[in-house]
Every structure is written in C-alpha cells, then in structure tokens.
Protein backbone atom coordinates (compact mmCIF):
# COMPACT_ATOMS: atom_id res chain seq x y z
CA UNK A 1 72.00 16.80 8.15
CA UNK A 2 72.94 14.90 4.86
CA UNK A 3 75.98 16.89 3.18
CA UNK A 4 76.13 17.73 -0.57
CA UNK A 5 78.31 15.44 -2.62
CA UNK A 6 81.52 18.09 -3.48
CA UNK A 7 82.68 17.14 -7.35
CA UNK A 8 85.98 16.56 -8.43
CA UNK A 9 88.02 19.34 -9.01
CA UNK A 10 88.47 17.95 -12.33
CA UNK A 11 84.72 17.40 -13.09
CA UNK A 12 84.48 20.44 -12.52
CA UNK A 13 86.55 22.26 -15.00
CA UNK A 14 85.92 19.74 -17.84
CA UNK A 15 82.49 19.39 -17.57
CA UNK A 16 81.10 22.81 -15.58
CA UNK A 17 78.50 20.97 -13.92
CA UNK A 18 75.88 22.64 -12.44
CA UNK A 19 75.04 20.04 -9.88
CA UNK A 20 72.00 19.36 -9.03
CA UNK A 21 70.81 19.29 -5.01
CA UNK A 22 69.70 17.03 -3.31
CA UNK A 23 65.93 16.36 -3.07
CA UNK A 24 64.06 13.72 -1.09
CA UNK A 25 61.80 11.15 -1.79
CA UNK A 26 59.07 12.25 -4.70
CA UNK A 27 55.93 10.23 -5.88
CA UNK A 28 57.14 8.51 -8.83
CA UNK A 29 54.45 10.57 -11.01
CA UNK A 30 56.72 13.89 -10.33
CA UNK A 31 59.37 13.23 -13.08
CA UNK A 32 57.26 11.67 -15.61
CA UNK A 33 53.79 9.81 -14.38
CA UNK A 34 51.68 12.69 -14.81
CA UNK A 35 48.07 12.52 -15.79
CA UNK A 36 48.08 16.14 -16.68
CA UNK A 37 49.70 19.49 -16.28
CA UNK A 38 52.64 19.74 -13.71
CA UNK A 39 51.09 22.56 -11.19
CA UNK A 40 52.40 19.90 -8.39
CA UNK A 41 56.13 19.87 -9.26
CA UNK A 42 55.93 23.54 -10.77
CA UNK A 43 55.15 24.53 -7.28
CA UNK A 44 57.63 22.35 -5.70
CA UNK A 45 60.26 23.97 -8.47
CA UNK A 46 59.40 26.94 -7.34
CA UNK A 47 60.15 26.19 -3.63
CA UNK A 48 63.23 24.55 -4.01
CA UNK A 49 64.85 27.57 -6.21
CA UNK A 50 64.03 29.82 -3.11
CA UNK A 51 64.73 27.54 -0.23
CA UNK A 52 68.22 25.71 0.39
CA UNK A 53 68.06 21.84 0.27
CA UNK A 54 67.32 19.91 3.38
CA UNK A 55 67.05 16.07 4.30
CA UNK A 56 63.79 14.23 3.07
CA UNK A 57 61.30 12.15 5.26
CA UNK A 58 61.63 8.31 3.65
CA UNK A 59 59.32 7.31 1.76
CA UNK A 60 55.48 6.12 3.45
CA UNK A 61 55.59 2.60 3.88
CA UNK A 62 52.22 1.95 2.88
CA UNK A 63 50.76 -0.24 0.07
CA UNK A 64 49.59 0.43 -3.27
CA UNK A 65 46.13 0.80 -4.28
CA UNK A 66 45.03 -2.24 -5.98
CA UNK A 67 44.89 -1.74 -9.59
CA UNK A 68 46.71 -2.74 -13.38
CA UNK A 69 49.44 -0.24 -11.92
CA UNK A 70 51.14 -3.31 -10.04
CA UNK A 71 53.67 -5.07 -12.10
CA UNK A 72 53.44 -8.89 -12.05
CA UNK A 73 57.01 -10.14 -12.54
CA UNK A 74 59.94 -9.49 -9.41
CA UNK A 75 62.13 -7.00 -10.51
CA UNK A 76 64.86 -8.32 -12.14
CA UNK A 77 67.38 -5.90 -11.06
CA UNK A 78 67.46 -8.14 -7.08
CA UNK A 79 69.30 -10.97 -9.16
CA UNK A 80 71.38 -8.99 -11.61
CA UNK A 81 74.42 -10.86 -12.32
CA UNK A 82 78.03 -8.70 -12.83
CA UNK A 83 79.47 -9.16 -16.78
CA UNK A 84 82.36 -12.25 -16.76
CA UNK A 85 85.40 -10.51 -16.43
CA UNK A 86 86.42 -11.78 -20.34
CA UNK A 87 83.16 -9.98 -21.71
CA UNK A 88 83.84 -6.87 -20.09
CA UNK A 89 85.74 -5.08 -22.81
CA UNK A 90 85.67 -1.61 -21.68
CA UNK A 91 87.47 -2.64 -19.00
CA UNK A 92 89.96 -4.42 -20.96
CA UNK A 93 90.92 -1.68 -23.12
CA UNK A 94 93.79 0.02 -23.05
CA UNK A 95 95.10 3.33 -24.97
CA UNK A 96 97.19 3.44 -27.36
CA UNK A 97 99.78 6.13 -28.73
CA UNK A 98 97.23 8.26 -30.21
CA UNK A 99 94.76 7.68 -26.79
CA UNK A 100 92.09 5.65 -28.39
CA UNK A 101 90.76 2.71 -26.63
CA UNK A 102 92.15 -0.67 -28.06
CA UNK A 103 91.68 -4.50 -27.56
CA UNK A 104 94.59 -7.10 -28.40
CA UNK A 105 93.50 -9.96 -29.39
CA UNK A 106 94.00 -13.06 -31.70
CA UNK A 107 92.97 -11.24 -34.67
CA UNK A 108 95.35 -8.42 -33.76
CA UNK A 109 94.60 -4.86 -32.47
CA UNK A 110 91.05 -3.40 -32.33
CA UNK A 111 90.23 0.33 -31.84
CA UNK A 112 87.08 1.09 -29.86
CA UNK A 113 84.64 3.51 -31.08
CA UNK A 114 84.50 4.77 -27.73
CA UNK A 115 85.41 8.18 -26.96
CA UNK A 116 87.60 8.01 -24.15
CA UNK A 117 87.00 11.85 -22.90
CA UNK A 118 83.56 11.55 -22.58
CA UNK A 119 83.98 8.33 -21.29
CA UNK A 120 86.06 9.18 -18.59
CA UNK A 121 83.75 12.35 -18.05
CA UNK A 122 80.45 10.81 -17.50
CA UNK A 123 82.16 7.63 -15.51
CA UNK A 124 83.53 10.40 -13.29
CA UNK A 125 80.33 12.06 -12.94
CA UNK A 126 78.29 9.08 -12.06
CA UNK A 127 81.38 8.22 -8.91
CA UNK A 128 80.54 11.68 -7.96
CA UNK A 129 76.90 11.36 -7.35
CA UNK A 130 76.84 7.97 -6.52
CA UNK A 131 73.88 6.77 -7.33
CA UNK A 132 72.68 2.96 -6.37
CA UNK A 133 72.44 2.03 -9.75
CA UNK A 134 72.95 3.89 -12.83
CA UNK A 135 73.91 3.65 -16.64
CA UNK A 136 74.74 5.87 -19.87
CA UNK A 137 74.83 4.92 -23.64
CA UNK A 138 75.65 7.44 -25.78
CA UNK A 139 75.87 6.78 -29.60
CA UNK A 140 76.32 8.40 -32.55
CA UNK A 141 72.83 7.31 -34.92
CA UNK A 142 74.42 7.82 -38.10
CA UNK A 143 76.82 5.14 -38.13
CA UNK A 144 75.67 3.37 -34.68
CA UNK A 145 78.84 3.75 -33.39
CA UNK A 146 79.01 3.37 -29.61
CA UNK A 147 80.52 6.99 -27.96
CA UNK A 148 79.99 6.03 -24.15
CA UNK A 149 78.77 3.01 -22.16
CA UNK A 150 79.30 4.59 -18.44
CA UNK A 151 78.00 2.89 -15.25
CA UNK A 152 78.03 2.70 -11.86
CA UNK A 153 76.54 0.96 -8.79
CA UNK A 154 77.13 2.48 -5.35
CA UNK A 155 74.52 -0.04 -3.84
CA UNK A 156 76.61 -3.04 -5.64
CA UNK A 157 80.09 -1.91 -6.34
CA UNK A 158 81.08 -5.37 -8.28
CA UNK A 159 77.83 -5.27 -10.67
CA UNK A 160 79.54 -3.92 -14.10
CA UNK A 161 77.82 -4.55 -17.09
CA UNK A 162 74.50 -2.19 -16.29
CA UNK A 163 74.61 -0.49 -19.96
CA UNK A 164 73.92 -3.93 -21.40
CA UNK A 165 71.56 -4.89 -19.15
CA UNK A 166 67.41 -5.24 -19.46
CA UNK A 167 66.78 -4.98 -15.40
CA UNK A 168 65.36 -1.69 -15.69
CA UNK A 169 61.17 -0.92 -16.03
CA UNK A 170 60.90 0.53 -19.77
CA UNK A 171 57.94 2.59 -17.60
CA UNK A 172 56.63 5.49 -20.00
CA UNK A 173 59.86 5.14 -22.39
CA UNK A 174 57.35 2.00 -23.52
CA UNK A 175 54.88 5.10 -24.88
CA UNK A 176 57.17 5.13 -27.73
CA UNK A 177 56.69 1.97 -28.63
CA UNK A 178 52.46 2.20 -28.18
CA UNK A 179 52.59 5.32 -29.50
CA UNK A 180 54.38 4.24 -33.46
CA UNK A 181 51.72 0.85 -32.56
CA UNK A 182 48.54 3.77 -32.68
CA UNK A 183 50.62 5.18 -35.78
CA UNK A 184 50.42 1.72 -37.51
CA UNK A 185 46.66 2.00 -37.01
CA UNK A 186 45.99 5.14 -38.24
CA UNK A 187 46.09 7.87 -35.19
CA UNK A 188 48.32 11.20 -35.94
CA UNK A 189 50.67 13.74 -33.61
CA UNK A 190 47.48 15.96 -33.68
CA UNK A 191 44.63 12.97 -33.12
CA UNK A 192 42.86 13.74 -29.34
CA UNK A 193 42.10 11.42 -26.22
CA UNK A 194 40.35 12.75 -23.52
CA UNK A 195 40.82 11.06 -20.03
CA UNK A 196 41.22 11.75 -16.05
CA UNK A 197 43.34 10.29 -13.51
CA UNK A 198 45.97 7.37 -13.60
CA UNK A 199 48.98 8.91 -12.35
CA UNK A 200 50.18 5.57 -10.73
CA UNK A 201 48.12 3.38 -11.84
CA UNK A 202 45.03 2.43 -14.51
CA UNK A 203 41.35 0.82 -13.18
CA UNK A 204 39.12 -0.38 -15.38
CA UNK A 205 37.21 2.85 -14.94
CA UNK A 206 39.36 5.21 -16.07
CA UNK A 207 38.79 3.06 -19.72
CA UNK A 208 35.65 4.20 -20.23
CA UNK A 209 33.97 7.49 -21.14
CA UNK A 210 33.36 10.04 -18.53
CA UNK A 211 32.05 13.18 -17.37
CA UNK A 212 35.04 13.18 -15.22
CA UNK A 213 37.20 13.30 -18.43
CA UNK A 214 37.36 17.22 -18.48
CA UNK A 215 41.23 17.35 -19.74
CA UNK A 216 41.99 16.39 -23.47
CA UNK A 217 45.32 16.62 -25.69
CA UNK A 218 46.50 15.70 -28.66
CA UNK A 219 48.96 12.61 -29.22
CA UNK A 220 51.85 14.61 -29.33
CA UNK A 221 50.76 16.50 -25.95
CA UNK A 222 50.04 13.12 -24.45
CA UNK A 223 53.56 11.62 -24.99
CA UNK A 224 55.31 15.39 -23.68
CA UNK A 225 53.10 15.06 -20.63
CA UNK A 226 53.22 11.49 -20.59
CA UNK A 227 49.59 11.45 -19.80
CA UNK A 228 49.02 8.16 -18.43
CA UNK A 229 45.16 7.86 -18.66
CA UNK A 230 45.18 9.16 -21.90
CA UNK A 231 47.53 6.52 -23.60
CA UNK A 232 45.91 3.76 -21.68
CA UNK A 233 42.68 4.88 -23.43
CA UNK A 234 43.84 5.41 -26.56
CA UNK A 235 45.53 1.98 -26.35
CA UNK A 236 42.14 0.28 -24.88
CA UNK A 237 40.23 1.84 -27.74
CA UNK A 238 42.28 1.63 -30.91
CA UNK A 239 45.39 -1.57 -30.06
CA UNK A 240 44.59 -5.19 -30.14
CA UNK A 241 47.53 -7.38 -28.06
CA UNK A 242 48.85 -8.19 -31.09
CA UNK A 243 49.35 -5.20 -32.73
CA UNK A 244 50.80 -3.36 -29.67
CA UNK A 245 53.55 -6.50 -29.73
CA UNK A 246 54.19 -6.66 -32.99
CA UNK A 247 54.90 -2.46 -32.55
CA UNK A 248 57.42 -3.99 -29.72
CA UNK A 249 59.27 -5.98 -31.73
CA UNK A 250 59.45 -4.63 -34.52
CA UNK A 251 61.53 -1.98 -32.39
CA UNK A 252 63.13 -5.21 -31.79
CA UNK A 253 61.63 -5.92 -28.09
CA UNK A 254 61.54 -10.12 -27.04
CA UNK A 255 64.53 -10.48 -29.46
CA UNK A 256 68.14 -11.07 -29.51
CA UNK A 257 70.85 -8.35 -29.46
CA UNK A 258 74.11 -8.19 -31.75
CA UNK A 259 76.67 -6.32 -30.01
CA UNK A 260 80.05 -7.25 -28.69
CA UNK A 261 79.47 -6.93 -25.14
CA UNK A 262 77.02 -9.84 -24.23
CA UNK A 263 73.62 -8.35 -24.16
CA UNK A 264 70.09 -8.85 -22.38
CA UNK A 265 66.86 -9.29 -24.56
CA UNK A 266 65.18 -6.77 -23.63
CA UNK A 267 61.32 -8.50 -22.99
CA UNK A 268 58.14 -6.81 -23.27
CA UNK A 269 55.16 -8.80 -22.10
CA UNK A 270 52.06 -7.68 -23.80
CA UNK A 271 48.98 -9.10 -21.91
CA UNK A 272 45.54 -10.05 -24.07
CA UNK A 273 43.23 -8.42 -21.35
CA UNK A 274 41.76 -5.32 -21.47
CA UNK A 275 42.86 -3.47 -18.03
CA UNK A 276 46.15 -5.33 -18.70
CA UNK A 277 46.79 -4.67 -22.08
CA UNK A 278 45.67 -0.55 -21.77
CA UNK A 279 48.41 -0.46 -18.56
CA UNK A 280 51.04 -2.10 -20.94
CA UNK A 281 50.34 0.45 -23.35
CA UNK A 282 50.45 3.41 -20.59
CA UNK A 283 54.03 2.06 -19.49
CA UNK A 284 53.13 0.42 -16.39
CA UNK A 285 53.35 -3.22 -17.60
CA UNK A 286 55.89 -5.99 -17.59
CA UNK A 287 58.26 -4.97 -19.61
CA UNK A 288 62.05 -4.59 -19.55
CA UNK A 289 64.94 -1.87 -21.05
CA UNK A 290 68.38 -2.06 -21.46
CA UNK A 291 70.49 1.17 -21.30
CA UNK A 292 71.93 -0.11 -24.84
CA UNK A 293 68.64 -0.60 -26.37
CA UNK A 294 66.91 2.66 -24.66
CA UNK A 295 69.97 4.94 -27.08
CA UNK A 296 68.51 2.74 -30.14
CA UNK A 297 64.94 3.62 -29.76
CA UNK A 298 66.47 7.28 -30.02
CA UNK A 299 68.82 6.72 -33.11
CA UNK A 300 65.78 4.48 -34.67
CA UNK A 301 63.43 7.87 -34.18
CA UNK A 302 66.68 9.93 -35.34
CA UNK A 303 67.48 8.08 -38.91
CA UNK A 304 63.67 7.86 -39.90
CA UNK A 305 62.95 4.85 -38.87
CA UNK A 306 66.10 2.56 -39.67
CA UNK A 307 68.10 0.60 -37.47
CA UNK A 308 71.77 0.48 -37.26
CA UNK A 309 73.15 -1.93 -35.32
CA UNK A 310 75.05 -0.84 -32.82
CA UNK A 311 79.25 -1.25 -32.94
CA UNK A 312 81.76 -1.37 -30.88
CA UNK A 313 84.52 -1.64 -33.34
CA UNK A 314 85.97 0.23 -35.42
CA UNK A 315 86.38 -2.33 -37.93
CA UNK A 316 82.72 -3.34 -37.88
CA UNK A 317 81.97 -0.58 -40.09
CA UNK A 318 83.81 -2.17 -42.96
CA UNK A 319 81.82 -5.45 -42.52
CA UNK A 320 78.05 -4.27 -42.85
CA UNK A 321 76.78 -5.62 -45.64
CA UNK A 322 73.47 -5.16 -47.04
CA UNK A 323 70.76 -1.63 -46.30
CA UNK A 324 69.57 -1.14 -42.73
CA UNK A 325 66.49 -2.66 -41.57
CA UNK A 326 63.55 -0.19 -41.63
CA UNK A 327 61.35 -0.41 -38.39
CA UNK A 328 59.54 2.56 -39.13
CA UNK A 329 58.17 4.55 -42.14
CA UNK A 330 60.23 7.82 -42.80
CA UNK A 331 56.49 9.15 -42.31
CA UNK A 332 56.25 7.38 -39.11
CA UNK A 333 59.71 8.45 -37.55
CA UNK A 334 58.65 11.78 -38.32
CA UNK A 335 55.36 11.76 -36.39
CA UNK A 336 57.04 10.28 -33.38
CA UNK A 337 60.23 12.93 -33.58
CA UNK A 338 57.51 15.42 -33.25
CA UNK A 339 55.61 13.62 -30.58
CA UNK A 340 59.51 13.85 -28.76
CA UNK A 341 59.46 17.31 -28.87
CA UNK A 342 57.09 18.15 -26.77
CA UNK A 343 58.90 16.26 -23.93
CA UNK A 344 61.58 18.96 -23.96
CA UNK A 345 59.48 21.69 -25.60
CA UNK A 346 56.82 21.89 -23.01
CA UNK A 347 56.63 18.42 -21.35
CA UNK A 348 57.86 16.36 -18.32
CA UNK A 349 62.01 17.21 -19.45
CA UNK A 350 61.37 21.19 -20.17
CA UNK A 351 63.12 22.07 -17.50
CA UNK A 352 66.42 20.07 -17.91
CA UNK A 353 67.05 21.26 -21.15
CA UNK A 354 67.71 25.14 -21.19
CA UNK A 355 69.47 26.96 -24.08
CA UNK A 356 69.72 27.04 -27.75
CA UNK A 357 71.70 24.07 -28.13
CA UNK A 358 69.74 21.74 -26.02
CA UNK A 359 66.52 23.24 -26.51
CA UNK A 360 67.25 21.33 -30.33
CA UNK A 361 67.00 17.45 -28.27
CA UNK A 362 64.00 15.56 -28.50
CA UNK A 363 63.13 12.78 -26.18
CA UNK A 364 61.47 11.06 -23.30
CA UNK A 365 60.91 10.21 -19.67
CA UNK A 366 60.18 7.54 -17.75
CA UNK A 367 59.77 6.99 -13.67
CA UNK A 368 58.69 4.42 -12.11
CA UNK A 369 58.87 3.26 -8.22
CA UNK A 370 59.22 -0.32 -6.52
CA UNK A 371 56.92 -0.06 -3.55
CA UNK A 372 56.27 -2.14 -0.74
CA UNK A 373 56.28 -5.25 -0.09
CA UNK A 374 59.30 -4.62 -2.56
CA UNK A 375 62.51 -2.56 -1.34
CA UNK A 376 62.36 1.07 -2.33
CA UNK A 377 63.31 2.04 -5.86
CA UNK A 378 62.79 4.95 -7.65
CA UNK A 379 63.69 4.38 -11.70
CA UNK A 380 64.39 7.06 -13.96
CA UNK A 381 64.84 7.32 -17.38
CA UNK A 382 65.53 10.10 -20.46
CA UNK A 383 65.90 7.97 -23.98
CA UNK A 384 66.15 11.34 -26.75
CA UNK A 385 68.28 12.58 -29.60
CA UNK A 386 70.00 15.93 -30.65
CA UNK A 387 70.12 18.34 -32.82
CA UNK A 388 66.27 17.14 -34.05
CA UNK A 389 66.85 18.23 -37.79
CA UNK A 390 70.77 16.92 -37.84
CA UNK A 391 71.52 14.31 -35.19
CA UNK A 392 75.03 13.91 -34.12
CA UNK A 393 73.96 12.23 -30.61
CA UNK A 394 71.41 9.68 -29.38
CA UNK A 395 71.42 8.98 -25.46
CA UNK A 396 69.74 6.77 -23.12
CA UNK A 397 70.38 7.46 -19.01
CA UNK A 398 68.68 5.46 -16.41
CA UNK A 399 69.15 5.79 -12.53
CA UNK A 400 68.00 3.89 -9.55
CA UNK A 401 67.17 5.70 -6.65
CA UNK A 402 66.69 5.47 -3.14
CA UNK A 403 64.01 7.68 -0.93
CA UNK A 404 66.78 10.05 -0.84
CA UNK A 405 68.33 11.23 -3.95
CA UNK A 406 71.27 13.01 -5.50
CA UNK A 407 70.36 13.12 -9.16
CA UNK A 408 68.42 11.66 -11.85
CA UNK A 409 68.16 10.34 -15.45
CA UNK A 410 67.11 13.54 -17.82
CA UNK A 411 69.66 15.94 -16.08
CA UNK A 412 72.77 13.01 -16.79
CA UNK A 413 70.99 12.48 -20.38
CA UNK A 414 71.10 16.08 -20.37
CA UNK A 415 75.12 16.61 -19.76
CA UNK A 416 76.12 13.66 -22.12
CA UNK A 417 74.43 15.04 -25.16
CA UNK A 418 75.69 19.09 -23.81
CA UNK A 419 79.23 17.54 -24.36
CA UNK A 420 79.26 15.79 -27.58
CA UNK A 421 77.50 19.18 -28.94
CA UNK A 422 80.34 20.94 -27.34
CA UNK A 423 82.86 19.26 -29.44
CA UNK A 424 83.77 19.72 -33.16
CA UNK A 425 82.38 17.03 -35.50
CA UNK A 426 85.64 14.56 -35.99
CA UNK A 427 87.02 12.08 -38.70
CA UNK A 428 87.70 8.78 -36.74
CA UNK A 429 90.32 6.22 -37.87
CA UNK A 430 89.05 3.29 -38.35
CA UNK A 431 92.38 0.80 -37.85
C-alpha cells in the first residue's frame, strides 16, 4: 500500500495546505485534453471525495493510435542538462541584514527581487510532494519582477535550472497562442466551432464537417474546455502556417530570452500541412515551454498585451529604457483574458480554484503524456494571472509525472498565487 507523503510541520502552519491525495495513473485528456464536457472526471471527482485513496494500476503499455496526436521530435526533457554552478544565482544568494536575497559581485551588492518567504514556501512544498520533475515562476506583471523561481527533481536530484528551461510540451497552454493567431484574423470570445472527438489526438477526419459534430461552443468555451477538435478546426479553417507562427513569436516563441539566469528558447515548430498544422494549433504539436516564459504569457494577457521583460534585479528597474513592446492589442488582451476565464469559471481548472479570492484568477491548462515506445510521462501545466481586473500575480507551474502521482500543476499554480494574495501589497527597496 503506497503511504501518503506527511508535510512538514512547518508547511503546514505557513502555508495550510490542503494536500491533495494521491491518485493513479489518468488518461492525459482528464486534466485538460477534453473534447467536451467533463462527465468522465466529474464522476471520478465524485468517487474519490467518497472513497479513501488507494494505489493505481500503471499505466497500459499499449501504443497510440496512429494519428497528428504523435509528436515528432524526442522529448527533450531525456537530455536536460543541470544549470553551471556560476549561472545558478538563486543558489548563490545569500541574505542580508534585512533578509533579502543578495549577490556580491564585481559591481558590488545586488538585491534579488525574489521573495524569499514564498520562495522558501513553494521550494518546501515541491520536497514534500516530490514530484519527478517540477517548476514554479511566479512574477509580479506590473513591473516583471521575478517573486519565485522554485524547482525540484526527485527523478534527477542534480538537474537545477528547470524554471529556465524549454523541456516541457507547451500542450494546450499553445491554445493561447492559436487562439490571439484566430484573433489576428478576425474570430471573437463569442465566434462558434462545432466539432467531435480528438481528445488525444486529431485525424484528418475530424477536419471536416460532420453529422457527427453534434457539440458546439463558442471560442471562449473552447479554450475553458480546451476542446481539442474544436481548435484544431478552427485552426484548419481560418490559420495559414504563417500566421499561426508569426502569432508564436510575436509572443516571442523561436526567439532569444533576456534574463539573468541563462535561458532556453523556447521553440515552436509550426508545420505547413494541413493535419499537422490543425494539431499544432490544438496543442499537440512540436513545440516547447519554459516555466519562465509560461508566467510571461500570463503577465503579457495581464498588462493588455505588453511585455515586460522579466528581472531579476533590483537594479534592473532603473535601467529600462524606452516603452514596452506591445504583442497584443489592448483589444486583443482583453478577448483572450476573457477566453481565461472560463478555465477557472467553468472549465478544465474550476475545481482548483474555490473562493472569492481565487475565483478572481484567470488561466490555463495543459496535459500531455509520453507514451510508449517513450518512458511514461504525464505533463501538467496551469499558466494564469490574478486578481483579473488588478493583477498583482502571474504564475506558471508545470509537473512531470509518473503513472502514480502525488500532485499536479493547477493545484501548485493554485497555492503560489493563494499566497501572494494573502500578503499586503509592499514597497520594495531597490539597492
């Protein structure tokens, strides 16, 4: 019988965690690759709130259906590298007399703009659920200022640097970027596809019209459900290749990152033909997320459209120069804030985020599994902001599972942004 992690004493007084059980293996659609409404996991909600938590049969070794569903490219994650000692900064930190985190150096002393309470809180609560692979980046999207870069790798104790990383399937955080791409081409929040099927993966079939396409919703409803089919559709019907890349990097995809801590690109391979160009637009396509660029697809959504560069420092505040770049109309951020909602309002994250408070985040999900002939791994993802009409926090969790489980992305995105809330707005010092 597997036992339930216990937290830390201290966890649990700082943080009041409600910790989630344990749960087996779960078809990757469960958390987030849902063609339609959720009667599956409802059910399996249900039964798990009346029945205590046992051990999970591993996953079915069995192959994948053929279809655009299979990604192309090894995952990266097998050959992830651990950051050079010299880059890793958080490590190198060390309080000072007021207990912020500072560097020495040859320009002299440099205060972090992490927090080191939450810091140390979600660090802590990623050793106690020890997951294989996990990372948190929590920023604050008015000034970019990084809060929180927490990670932690049970399966490779040695691998730091995960926050920074682009190992990790975008999956259906990717709808984000398709879905400001059908923006750019004229589709609304309220515009309607109609589709069936592709919960794991997209045929050519499932492109065209059908009698079988009994189930429609709206844009918005399509990125809270994360309706699969319907986004591949919409994609095939309305998104050349070249528009749904330049979407991607405009959001600043297949480019380089600015940031003190040496960062991935993170690389979004948009293919030219049909089946595989509708898939990349679902979120089942080649293309890779960091942790660090996941929280600034949230702050980009949160400032109406501009990005801030992320900092590290302090002192990089006084050195911007110059108005942010705009990625996306104010009109356009507002559309996809609104598309967000319905990912915590009614969609695939409803039931992680409970209470006034958190009931004000906006976001979204992604899952997505390595199958055979691959090793098992279950990705999960929860990229959002909060409050939606004042942001003070933008957050972007992913974990890497095994067939058996102790927690998952939205429910850590959930507690970082529950904390920051918690606290009083501060003054920080910049020197």
């Amino acid at each position: 019988m597997v036992n339930r992690a216990r937290p830390l004493p201290a966890l649990a007084l700082v943080l009041s965690l409600g910790a989630p059980a344990w749960a087996g293996a779960l078809v990757d659609e469960d958390l987030d690759r849902l063609g339609f409404p959720e009667a599956t996991r409802a059910r399996a909600e249900e039964a798990s709130a009346q029945e205590p938590a046992v051990p999970a049969e591993a996953a079915p070794e069995t192959r994948p259906a053929p279809g655009a569903g299979d990604r192309r490219l090894p995952p990266p994650i097998a050959a992830a590298q651990p950051l050079r000692a010299e880059d890793d900064l958080l490590a190198l930190a060390r309080p000072d007399d007021a207990g912020r985190l500072c560097l020495l150096g040859p320009e002299g002393r440099r205060v972090l703009t992490v927090e080191p309470a939450l810091q140390t809180a979600l660090t802590r609560m990623l050793e106690t659920y020890q997951p294989p692979y996990a990372a948190l980046v929590v920023l604050e999207p008015t000034t970019g200022r990084v809060l929180a870069m927490a990670e932690h790798s049970h399966a490779d104790p040695a691998l730091r640097g995960l926050p920074t990383k682009a190992i990790f399937p975008a999956a259906s955080v990717f709808k984000l970027v398709t879905a400001t791409a059908l923006l750019d081409v004229g589709l609304g929040p309220d515009d309607v596809g109609c589709a069936h099927g592709g919960k794991r993966h997209i045929q050519a079939r499932l492109l065209a019209d059908s009698r079988a396409d009994r189930v429609c919703l709206s844009l918005a409803e399509a990125m809270g459900r994360s309706a699969n089919a319907v986004f591949a559709k919409l994609t095939h019907r309305h998104l050349t290749a070249d528009e749904l890349r330049a979407a991607a990097e405009a959001l600043h995809f297949n480019r380089p990152f600015d940031f003190p801590v040496p960062t991935d690109v993170s690389l979004a391979t948009v293919p030219e033909d049909a089946l595989g160009l509708a898939s990349t637009g679902a979120g089942f396509g080649d293309v890779y997320l960091s942790p660090l660029h996941g929280a600034m697809l949230a702050s980009v959504a949160a400032n109406g459209g501009l990005w801030l560069p992320p900092v590290l420092f302090e002192d990089q505040l006084d050195q911007r120069s110059g108005p942010p770049e705009r990625v996306l109309s104010e009109a356009q951020a507002s559309a996809l804030v609104r598309m967000m909602e319905e990912t915590v309002d009614h969609g695939t994250a409803r039931r992680y985020f409970r209470g006034p408070s958190l009931r004000t985040a906006v976001g979204k999900t992604g899952s997505l599994a390595d199958k055979p002939p691959l090793p098992f791994r279950d990705y999960t993802w929860f990229v959002g902001f909060a409050p939606r009409d004042a942001p003070r926090v933008a957050v972007a969790a992913v974990v890497v599972n095994e067939a058996r489980w102790r927690v998952r992305a939205p429910w850590l995105a959930r507690e970082a942004i529950r904390l920051v809330l918690a606290q009083e707005p501060v003054r920080h010092a910049r020197r």
